[in-house]
N, C-alpha and C. Protein backbone atom coordinates (compact mmCIF):
# COMPACT_ATOMS: atom_id res chain seq x y z
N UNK A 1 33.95 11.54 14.57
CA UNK A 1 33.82 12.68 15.47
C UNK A 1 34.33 13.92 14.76
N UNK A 2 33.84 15.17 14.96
CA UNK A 2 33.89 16.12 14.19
C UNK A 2 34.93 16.87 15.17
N UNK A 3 35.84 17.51 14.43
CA UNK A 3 37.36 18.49 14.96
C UNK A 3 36.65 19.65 15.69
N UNK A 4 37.31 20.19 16.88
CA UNK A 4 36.87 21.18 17.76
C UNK A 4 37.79 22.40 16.84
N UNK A 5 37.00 23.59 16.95
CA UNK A 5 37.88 24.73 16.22
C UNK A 5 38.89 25.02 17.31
N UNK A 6 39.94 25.51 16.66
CA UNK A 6 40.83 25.39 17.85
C UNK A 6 40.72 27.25 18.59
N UNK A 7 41.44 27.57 19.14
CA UNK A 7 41.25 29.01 19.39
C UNK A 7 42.16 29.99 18.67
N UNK A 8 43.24 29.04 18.40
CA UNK A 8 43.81 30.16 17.01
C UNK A 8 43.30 30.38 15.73
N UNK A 9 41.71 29.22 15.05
CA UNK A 9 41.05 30.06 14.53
C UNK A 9 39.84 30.32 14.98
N UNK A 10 39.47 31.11 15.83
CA UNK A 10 38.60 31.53 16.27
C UNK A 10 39.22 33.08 16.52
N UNK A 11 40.39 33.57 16.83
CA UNK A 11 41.13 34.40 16.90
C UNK A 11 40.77 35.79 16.28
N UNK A 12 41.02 35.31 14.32
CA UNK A 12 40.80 36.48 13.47
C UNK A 12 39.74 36.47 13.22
N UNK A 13 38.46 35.99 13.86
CA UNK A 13 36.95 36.96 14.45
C UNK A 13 37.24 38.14 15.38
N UNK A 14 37.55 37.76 16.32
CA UNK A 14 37.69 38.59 16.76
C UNK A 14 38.17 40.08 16.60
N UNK A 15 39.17 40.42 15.46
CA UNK A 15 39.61 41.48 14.66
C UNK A 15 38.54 41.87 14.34
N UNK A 16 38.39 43.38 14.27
CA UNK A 16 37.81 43.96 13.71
C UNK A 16 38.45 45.48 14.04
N UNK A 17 37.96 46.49 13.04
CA UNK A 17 38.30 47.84 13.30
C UNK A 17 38.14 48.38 14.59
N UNK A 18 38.80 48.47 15.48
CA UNK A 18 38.67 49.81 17.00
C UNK A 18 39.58 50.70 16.71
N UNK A 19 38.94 51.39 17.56
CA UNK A 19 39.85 53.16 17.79
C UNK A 19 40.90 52.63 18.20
N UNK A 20 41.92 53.70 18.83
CA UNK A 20 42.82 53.41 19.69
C UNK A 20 42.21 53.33 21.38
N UNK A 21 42.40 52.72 22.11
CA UNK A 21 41.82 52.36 23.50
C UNK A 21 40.04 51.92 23.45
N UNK A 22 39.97 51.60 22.51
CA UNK A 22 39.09 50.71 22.36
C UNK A 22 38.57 49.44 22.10
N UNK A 23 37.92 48.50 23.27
CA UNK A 23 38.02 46.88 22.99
C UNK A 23 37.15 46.04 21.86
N UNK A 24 37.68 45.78 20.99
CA UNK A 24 37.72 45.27 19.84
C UNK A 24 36.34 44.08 20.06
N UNK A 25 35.50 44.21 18.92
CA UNK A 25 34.19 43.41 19.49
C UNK A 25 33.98 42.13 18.15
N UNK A 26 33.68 41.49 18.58
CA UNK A 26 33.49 40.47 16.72
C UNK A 26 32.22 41.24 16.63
N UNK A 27 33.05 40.29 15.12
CA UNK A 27 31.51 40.94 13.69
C UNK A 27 30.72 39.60 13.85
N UNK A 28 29.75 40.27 13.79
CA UNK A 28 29.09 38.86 13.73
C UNK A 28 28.82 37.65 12.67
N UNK A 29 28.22 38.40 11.47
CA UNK A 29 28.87 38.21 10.28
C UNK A 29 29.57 37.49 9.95
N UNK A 30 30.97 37.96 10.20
CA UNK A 30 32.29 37.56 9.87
C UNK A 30 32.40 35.78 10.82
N UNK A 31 31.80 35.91 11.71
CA UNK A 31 32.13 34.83 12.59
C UNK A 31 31.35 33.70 12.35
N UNK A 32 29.90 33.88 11.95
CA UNK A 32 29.26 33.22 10.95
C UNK A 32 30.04 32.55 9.45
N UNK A 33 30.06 33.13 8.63
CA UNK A 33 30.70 32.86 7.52
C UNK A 33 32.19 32.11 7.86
N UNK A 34 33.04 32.65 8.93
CA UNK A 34 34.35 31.78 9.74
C UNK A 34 33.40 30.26 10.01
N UNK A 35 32.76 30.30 10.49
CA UNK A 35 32.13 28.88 11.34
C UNK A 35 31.59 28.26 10.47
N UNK A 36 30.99 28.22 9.20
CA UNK A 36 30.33 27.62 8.09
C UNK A 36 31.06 26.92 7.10
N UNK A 37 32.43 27.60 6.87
CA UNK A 37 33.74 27.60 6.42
C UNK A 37 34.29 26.37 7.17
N UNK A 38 34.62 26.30 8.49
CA UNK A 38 35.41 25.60 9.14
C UNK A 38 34.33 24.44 9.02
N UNK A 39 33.09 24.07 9.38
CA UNK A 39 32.46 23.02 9.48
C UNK A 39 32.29 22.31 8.16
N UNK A 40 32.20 23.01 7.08
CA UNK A 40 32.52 22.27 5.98
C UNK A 40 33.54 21.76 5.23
N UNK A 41 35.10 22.01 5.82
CA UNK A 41 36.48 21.42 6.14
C UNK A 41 36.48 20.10 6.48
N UNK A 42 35.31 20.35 7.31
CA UNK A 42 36.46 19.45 8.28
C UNK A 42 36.24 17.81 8.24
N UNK A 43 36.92 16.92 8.02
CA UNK A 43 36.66 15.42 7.37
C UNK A 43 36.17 14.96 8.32
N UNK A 44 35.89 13.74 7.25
CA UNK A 44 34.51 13.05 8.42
C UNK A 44 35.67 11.65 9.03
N UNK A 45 35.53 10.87 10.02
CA UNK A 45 36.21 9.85 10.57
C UNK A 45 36.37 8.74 9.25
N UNK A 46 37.00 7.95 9.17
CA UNK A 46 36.57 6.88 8.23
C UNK A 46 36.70 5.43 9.06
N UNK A 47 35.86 4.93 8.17
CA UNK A 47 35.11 3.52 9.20
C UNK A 47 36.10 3.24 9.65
N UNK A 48 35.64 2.10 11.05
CA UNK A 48 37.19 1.36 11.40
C UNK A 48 36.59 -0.14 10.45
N UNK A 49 38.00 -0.74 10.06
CA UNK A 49 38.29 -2.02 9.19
C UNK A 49 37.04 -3.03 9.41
N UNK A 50 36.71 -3.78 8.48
CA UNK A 50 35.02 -4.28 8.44
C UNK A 50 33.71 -3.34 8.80
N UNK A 51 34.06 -2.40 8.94
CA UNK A 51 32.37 -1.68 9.07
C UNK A 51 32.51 -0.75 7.84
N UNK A 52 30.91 -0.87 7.55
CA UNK A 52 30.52 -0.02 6.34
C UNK A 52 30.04 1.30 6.61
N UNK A 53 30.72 2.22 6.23
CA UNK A 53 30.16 3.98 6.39
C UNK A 53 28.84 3.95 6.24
N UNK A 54 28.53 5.21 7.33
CA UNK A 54 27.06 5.11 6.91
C UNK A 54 26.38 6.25 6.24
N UNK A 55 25.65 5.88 5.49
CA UNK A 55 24.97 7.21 4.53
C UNK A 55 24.68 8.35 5.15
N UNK A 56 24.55 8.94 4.38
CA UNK A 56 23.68 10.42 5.06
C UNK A 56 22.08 10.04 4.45
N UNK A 57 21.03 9.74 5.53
CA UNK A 57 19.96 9.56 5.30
C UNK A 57 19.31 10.67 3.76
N UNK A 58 18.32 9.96 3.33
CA UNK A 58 18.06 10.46 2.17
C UNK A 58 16.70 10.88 2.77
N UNK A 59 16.14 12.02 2.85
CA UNK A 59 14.68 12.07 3.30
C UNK A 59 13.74 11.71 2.24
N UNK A 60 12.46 11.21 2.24
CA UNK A 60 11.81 10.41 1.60
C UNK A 60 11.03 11.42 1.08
N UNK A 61 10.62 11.38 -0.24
CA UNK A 61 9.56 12.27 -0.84
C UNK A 61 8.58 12.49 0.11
N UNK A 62 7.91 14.04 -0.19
CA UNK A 62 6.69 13.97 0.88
C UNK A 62 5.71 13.96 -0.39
N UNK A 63 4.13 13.35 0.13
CA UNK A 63 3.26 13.40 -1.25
C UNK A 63 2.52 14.59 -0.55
N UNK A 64 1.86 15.12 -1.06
CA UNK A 64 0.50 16.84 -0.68
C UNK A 64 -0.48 15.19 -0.62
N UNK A 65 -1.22 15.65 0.16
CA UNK A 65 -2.60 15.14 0.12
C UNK A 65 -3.57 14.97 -1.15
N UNK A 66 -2.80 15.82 -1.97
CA UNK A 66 -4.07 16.27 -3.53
C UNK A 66 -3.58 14.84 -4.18
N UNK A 67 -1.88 14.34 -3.84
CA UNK A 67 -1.42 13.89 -4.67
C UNK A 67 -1.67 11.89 -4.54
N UNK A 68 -2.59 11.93 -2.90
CA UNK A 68 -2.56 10.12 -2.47
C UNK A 68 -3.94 9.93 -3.23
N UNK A 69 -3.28 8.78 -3.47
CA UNK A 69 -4.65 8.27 -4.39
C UNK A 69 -5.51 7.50 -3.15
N UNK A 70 -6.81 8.00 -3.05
CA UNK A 70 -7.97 7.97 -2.64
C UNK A 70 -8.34 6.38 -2.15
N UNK A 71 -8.38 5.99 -0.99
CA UNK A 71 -8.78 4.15 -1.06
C UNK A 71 -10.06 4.21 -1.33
N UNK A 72 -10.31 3.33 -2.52
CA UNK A 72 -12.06 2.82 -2.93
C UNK A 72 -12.26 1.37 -2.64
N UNK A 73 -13.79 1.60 -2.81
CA UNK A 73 -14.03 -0.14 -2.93
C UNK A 73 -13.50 -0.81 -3.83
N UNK A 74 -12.26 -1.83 -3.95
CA UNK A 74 -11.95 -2.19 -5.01
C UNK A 74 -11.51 -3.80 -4.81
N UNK A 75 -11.36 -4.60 -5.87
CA UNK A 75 -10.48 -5.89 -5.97
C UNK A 75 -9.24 -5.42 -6.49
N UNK A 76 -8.52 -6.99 -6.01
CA UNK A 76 -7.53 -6.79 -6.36
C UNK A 76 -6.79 -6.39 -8.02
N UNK A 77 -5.64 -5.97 -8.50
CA UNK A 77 -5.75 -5.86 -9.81
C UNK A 77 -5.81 -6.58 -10.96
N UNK A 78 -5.29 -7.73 -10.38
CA UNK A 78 -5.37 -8.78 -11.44
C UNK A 78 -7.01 -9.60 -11.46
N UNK A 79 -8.09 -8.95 -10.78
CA UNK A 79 -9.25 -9.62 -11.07
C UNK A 79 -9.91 -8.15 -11.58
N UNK A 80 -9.52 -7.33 -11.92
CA UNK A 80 -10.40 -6.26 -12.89
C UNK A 80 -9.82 -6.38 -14.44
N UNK A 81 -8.88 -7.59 -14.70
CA UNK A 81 -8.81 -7.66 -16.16
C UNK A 81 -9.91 -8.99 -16.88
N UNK A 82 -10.52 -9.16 -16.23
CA UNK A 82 -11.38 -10.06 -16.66
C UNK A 82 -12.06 -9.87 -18.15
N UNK A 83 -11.91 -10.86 -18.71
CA UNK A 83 -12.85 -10.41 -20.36
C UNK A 83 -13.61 -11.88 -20.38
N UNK A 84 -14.73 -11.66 -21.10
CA UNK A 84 -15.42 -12.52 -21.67
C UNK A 84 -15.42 -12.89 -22.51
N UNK A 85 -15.83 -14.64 -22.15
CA UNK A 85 -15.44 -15.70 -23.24
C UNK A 85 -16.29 -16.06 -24.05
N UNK A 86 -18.10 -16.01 -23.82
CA UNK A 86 -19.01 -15.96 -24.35
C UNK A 86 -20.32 -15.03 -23.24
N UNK A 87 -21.62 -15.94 -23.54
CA UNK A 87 -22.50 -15.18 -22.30
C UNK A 87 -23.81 -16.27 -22.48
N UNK A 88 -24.52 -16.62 -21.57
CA UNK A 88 -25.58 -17.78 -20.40
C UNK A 88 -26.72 -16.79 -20.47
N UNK A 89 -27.36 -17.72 -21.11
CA UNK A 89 -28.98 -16.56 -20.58
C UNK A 89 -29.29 -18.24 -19.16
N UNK A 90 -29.69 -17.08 -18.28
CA UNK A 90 -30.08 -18.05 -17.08
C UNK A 90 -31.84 -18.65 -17.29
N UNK A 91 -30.91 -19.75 -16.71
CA UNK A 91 -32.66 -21.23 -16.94
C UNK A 91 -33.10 -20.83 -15.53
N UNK A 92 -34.43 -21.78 -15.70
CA UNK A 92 -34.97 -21.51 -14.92
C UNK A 92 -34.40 -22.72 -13.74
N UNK A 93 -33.98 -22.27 -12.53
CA UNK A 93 -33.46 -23.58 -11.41
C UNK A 93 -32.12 -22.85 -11.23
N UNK A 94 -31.45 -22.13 -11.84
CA UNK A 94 -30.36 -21.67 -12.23
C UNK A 94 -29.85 -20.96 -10.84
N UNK A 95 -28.65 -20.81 -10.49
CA UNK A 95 -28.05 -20.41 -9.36
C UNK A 95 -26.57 -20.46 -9.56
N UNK A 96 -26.24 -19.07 -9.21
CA UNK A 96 -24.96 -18.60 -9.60
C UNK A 96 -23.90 -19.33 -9.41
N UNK A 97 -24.21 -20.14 -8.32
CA UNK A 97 -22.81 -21.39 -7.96
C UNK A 97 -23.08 -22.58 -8.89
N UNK A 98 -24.03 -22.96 -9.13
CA UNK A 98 -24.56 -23.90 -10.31
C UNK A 98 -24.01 -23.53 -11.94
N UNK A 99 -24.13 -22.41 -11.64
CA UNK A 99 -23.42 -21.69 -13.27
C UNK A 99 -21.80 -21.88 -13.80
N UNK A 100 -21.42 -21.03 -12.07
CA UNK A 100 -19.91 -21.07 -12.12
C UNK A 100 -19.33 -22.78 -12.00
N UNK A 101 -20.48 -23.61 -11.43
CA UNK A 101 -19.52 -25.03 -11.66
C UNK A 101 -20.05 -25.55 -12.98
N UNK A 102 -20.98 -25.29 -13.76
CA UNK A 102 -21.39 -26.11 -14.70
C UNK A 102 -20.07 -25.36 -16.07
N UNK A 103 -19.53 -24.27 -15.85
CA UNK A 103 -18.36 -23.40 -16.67
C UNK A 103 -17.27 -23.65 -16.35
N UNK A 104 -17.14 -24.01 -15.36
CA UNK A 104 -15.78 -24.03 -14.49
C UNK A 104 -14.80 -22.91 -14.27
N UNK A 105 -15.85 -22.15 -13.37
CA UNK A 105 -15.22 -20.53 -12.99
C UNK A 105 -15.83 -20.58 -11.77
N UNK A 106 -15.67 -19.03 -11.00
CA UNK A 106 -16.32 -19.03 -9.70
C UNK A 106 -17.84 -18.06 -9.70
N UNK A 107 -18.16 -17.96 -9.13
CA UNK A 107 -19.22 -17.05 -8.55
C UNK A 107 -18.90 -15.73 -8.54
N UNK A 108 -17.29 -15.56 -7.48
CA UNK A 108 -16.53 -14.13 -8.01
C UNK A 108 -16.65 -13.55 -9.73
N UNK A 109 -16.26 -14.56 -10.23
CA UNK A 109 -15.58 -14.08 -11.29
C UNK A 109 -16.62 -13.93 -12.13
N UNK A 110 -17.67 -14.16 -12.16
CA UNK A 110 -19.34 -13.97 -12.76
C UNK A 110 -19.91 -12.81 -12.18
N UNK A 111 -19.81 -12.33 -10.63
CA UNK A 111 -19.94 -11.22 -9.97
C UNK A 111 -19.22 -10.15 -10.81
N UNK A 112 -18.28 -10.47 -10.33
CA UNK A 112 -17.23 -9.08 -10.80
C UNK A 112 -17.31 -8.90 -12.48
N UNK A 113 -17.26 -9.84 -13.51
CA UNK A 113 -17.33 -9.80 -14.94
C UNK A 113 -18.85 -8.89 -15.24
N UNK A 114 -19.75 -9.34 -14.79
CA UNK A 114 -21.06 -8.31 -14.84
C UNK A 114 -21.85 -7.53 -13.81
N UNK A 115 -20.37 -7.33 -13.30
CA UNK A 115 -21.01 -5.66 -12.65
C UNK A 115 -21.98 -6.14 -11.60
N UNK A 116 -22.13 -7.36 -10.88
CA UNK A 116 -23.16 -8.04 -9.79
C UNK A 116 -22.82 -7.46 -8.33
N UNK A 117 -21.97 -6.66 -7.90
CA UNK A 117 -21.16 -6.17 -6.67
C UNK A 117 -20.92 -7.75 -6.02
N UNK A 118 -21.83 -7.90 -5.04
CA UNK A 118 -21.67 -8.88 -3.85
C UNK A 118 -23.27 -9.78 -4.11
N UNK A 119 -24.20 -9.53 -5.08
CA UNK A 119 -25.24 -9.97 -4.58
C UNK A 119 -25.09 -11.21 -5.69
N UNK A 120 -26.34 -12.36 -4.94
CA UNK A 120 -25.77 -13.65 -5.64
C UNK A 120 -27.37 -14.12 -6.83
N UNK A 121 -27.82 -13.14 -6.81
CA UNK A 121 -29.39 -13.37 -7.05
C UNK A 121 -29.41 -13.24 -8.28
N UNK A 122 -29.75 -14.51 -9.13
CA UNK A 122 -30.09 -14.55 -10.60
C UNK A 122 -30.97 -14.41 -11.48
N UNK A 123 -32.24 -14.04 -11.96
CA UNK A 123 -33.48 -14.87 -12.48
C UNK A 123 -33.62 -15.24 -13.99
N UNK A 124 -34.32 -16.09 -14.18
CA UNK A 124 -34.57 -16.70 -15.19
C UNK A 124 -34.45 -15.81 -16.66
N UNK A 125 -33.78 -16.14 -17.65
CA UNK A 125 -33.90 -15.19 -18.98
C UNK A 125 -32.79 -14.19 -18.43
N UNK A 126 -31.68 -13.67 -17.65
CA UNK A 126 -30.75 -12.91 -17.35
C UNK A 126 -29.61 -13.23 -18.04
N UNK A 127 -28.98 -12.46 -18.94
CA UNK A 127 -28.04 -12.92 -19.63
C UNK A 127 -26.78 -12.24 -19.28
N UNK A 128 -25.64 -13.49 -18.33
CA UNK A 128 -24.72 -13.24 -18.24
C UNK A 128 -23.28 -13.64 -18.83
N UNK A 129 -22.41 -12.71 -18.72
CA UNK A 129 -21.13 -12.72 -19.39
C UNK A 129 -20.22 -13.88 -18.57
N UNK A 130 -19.50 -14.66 -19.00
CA UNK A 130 -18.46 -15.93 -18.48
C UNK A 130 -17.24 -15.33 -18.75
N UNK A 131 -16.76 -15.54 -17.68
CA UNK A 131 -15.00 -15.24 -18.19
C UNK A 131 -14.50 -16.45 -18.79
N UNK A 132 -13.51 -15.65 -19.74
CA UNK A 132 -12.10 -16.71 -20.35
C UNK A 132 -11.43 -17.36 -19.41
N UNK A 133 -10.67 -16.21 -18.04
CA UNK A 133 -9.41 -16.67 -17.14
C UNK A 133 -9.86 -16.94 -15.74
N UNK A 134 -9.07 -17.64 -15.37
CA UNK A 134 -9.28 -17.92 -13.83
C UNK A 134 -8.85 -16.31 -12.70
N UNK A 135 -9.33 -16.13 -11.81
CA UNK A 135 -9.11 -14.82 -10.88
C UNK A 135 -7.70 -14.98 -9.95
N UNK A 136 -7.59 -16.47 -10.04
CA UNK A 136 -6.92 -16.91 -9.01
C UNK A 136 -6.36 -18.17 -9.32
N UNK A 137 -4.69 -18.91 -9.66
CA UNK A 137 -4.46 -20.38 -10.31
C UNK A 137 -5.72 -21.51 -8.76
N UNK A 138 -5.67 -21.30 -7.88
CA UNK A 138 -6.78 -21.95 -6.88
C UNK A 138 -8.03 -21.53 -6.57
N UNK A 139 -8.41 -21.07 -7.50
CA UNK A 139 -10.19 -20.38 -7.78
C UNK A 139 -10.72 -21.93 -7.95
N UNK A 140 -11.90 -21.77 -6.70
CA UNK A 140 -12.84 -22.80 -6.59
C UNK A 140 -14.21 -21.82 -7.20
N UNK A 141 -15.13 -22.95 -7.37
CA UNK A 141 -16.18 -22.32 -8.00
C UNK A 141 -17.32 -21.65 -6.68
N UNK A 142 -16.81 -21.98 -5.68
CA UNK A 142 -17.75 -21.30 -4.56
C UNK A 142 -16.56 -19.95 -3.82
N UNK A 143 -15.75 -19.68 -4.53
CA UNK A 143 -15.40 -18.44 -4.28
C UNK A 143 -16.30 -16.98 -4.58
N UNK A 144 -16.77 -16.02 -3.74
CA UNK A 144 -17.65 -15.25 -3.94
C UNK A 144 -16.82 -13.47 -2.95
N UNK A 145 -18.17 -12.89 -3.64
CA UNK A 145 -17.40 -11.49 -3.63
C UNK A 145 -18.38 -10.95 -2.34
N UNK A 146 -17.76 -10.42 -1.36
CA UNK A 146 -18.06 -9.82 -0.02
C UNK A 146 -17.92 -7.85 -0.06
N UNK A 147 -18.82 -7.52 0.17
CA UNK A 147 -18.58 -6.51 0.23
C UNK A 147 -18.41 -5.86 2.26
N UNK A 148 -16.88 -5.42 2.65
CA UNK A 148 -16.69 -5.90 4.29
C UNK A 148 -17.75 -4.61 4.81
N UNK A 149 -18.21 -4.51 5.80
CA UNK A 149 -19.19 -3.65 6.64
C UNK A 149 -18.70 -2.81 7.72
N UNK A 150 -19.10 -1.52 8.02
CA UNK A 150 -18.30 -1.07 9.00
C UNK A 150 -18.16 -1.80 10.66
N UNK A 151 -16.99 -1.56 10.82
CA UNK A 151 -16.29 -1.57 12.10
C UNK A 151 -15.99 -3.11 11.88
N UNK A 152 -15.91 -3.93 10.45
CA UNK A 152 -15.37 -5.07 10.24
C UNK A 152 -13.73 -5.27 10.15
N UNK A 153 -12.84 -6.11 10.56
CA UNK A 153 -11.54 -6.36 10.18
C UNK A 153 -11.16 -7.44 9.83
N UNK A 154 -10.35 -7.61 9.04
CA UNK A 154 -10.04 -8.38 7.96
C UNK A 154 -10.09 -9.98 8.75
N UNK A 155 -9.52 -10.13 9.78
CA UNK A 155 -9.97 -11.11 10.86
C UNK A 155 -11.38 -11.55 11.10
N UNK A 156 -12.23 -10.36 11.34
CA UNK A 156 -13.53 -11.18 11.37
C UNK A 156 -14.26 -11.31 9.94
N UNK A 157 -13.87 -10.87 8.82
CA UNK A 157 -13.94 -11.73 8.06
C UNK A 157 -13.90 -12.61 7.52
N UNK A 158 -12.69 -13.21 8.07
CA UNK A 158 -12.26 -14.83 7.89
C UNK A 158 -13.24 -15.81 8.56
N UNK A 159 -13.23 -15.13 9.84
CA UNK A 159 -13.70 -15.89 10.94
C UNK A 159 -15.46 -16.30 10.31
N UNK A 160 -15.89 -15.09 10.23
CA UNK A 160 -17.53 -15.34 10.00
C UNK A 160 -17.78 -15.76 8.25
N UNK A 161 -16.84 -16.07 7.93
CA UNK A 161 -16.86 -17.36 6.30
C UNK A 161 -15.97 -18.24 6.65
N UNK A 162 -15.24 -18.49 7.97
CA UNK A 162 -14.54 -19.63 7.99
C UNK A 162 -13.67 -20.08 6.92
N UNK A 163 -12.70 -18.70 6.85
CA UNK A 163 -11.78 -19.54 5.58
C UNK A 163 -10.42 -18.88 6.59
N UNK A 164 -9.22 -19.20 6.19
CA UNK A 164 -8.19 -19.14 6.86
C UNK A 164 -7.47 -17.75 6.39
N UNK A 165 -7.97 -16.81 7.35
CA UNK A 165 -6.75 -15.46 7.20
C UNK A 165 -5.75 -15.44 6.24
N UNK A 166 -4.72 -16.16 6.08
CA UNK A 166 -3.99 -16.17 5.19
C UNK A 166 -4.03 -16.12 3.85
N UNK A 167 -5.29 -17.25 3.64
CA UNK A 167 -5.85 -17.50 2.52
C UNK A 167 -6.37 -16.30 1.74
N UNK A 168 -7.41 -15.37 2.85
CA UNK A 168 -8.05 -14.26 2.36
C UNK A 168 -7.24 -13.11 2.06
N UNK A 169 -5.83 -12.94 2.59
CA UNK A 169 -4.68 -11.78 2.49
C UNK A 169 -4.19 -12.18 0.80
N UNK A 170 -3.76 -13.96 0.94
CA UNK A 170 -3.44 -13.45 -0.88
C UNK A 170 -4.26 -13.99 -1.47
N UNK A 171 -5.37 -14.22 -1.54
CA UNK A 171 -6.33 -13.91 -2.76
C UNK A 171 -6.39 -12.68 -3.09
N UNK A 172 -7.23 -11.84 -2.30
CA UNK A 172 -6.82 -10.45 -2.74
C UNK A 172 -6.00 -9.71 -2.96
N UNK A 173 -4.88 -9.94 -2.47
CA UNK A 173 -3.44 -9.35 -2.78
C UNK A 173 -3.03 -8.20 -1.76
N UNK A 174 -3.40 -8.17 -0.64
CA UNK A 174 -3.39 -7.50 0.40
C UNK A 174 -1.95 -7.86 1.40
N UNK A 175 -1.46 -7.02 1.51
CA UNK A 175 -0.24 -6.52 2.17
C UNK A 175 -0.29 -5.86 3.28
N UNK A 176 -1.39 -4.66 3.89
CA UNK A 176 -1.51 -4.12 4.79
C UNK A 176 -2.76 -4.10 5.51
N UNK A 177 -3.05 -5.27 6.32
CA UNK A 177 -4.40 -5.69 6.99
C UNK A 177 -5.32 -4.19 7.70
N UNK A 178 -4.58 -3.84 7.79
CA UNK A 178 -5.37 -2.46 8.71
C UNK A 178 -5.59 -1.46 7.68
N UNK A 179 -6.10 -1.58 6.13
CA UNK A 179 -6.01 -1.11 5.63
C UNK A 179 -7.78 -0.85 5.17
N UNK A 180 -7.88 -2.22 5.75
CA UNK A 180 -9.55 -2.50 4.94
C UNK A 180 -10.83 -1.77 5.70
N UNK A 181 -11.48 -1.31 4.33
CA UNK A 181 -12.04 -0.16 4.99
C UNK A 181 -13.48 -0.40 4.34
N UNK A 182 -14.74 -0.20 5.17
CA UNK A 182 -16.10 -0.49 5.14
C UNK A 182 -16.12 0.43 3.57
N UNK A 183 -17.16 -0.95 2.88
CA UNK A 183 -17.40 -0.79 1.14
C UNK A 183 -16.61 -1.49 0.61
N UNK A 184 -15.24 -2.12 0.80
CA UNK A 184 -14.34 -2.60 0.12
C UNK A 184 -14.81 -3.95 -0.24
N UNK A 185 -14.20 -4.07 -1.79
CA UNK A 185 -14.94 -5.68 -1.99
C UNK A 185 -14.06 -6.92 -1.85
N UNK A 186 -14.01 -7.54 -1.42
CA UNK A 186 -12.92 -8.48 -1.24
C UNK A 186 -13.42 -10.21 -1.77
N UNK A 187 -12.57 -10.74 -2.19
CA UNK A 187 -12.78 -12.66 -2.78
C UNK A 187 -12.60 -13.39 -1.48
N UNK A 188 -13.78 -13.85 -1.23
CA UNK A 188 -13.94 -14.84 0.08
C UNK A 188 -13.28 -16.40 -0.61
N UNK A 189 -12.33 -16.39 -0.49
CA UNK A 189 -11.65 -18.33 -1.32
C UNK A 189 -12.60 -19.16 -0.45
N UNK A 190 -13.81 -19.63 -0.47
CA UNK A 190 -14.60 -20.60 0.06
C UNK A 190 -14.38 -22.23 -0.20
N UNK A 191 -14.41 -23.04 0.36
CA UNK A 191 -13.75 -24.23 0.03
C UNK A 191 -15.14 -25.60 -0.66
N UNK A 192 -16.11 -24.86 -0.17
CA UNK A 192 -17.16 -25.41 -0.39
C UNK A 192 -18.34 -24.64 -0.93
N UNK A 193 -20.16 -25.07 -1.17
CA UNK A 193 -21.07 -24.28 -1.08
C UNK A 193 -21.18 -23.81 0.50
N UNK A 194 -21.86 -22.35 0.37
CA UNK A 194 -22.18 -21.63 1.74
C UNK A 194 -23.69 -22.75 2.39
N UNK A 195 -23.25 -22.46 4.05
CA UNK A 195 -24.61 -23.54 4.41
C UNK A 195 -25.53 -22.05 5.04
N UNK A 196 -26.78 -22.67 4.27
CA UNK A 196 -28.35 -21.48 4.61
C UNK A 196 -28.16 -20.32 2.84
């Protein structure tokens, strides 16, 4: 609790130059600079025994708008380091989940390595790049890349590929569900081939 000024100093504000028979008025000034003075005196309580003082809040950087980085369609970061290990000219019968299991990689990671966005469509004589690394240590080979649609949430995404919410938060590496925003590409962890 902070000390009340008492009225003996509050007093020599009140001084100031008057005539004779004249009532003496504060400076204002002066009473200011008195009160700024006294409040920065005056000690602060100290904890009582087992409690920890508490800080003086630190206010948090503010960012300008120029300065937030922009949300894009993106994966997570550890599946944009992908490099290639060799490269598949596609046969004829050939199908992207057929590829990724005959390599032992996913569909994602054949998507995303050559620039395929979300689409799964191969044809014959197409020569694609294979990754070296896995996207994910539990990358199945029917894992594939979704691009979400507006007024979608991360929930009915799960729901309409039937994979388990949880599952889909850390594959991608997602921390803030209300974040996902129509265009964004996200790794569907599929447990099987898709049926149709």
């Amino acid at each position: 609790m902070r000390a009340l000024l008492t009225l003996a100093s509050w007093l020599p504000l009140m001084a100031c130059t008057a005539g004779p028979g004249e009532t003496p008025t504060p400076d204002p000034i002066a009473m200011q600079t008195r009160i700024a003075r006294e409040l920065a005196n005056i000690p602060t309580a100290a904890p009582a025994p087992g409690r920890t003082p508490l800080a003086s809040p630190t206010p948090a950087p503010v960012q300008s708008p120029a300065t937030v980085a922009p949300l894009t369609p993106t994966t997570a970061p550890s599946q944009q380091s992908l490099q290639a290990a060799g490269e598949y000219t596609v046969q004829p019968g050939d199908t992207l989940s057929s590829i990724a299991v005959k390599f032992g990689t996913s569909i994602a990671a054949i998507q995303l390595l050559n620039g395929l966005g979300d689409t799964q469509v191969v044809r014959s004589g197409q020569v694609l790049k294979l990754p070296t690394d896995k996207l994910h240590p539990e990358e199945s080979p029917w894992w594939f890349i979704y691009t979400v649609q507006p007024g979608e949430t991360l929930s009915a995404v799960a729901t309409k590929f039937r994979v388990p919410l949880a599952d889909l938060l850390r594959v991608n590496e997602v921390t803030n569900p209300g974040l996902v925003r129509a265009g964004q590409r996200l790794i569907i962890p599929a447990k099987g081939p898709r049926a149709g």
